[in-house]
Protein backbone atom coordinates (compact mmCIF):
# COMPACT_ATOMS: atom_id res chain seq x y z
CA UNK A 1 5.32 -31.57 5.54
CA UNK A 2 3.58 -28.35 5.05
CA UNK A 3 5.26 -25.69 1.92
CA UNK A 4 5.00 -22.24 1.04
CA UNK A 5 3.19 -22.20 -1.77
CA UNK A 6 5.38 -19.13 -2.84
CA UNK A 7 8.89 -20.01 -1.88
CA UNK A 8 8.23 -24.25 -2.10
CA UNK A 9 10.25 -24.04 1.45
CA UNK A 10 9.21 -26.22 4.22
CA UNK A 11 7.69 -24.63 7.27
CA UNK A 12 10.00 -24.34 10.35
CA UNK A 13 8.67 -23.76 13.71
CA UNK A 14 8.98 -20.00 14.67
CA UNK A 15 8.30 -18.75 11.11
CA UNK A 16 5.12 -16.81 10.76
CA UNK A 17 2.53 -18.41 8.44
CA UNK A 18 -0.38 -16.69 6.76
CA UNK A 19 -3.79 -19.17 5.90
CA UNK A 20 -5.00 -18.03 2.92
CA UNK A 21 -8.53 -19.13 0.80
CA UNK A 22 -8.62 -22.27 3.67
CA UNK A 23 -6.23 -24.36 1.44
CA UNK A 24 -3.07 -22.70 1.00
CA UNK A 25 0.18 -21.34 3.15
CA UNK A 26 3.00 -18.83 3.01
CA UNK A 27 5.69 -17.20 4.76
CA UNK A 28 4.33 -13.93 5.99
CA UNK A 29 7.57 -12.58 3.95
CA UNK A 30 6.69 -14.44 0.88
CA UNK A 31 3.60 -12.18 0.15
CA UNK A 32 1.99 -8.52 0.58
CA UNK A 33 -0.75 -8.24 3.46
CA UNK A 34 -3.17 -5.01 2.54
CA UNK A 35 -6.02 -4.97 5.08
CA UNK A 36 -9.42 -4.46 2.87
CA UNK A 37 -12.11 -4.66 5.79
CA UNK A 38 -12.43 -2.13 8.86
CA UNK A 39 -13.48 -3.58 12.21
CA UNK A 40 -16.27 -1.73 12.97
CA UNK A 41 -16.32 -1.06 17.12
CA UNK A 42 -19.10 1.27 18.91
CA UNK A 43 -17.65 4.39 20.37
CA UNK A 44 -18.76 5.37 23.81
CA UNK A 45 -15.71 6.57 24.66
CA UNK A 46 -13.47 4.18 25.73
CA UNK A 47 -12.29 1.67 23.06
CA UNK A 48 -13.20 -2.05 24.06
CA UNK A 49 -13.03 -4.81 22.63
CA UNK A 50 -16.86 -5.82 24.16
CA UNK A 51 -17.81 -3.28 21.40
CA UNK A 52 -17.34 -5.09 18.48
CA UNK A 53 -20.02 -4.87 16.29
CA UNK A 54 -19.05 -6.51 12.96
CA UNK A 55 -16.65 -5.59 9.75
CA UNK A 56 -17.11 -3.83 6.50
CA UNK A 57 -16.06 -2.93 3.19
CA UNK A 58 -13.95 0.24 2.47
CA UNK A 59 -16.76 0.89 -0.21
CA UNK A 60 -19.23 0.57 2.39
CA UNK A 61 -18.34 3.65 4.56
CA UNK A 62 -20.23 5.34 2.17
CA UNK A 63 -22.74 8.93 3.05
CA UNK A 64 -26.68 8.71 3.44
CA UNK A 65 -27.53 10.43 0.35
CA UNK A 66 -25.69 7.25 -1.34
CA UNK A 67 -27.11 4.57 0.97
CA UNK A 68 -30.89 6.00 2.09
CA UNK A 69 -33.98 6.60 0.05
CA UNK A 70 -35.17 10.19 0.45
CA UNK A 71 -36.89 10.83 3.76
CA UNK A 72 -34.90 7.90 5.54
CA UNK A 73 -32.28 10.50 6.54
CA UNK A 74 -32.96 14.20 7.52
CA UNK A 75 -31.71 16.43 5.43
CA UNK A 76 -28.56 19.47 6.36
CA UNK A 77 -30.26 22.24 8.25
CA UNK A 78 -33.55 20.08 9.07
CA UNK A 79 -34.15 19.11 12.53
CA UNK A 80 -36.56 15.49 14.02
């Protein structure tokens, strides 16, 4: 039978189980869940799931100037 590898209890049907690293389980209430990755959905106005394009980093939500070589962006007050 299945443990928490926090608690050492054995799994009971209803509880609610989080997979972690493919090898190891826990009671949702035996650890801290902090979400570190932003689904990423395009916005055309209506939210939709059919618009998911992918998931990032916190650290990459990031501004051109930090992501772009010069002339790969256009620049405040600069028009196409």
């Amino acid at each position: 039978m299945k443990k928490c590898e926090s608690c050492g209890e054995i799994f009971k049907e209803f509880d609610n189980i989080v997979f972690v690293n493919e090898q190891d389980y826990f009671h949702e209430s035996c650890v801290v869940l902090s979400p570190i990755k932003y689904a990423v959905f395009e916005n055309l106005g209506d939210a939709n799931y059919d618009d998911f394009i992918g998931t990032c980093e916190p650290s990459e939500i990031e501004c051109a100037l930090l992501l772009f070589d010069e002339g790969d962006y256009l620049k405040e007050g600069e028009e196409e």
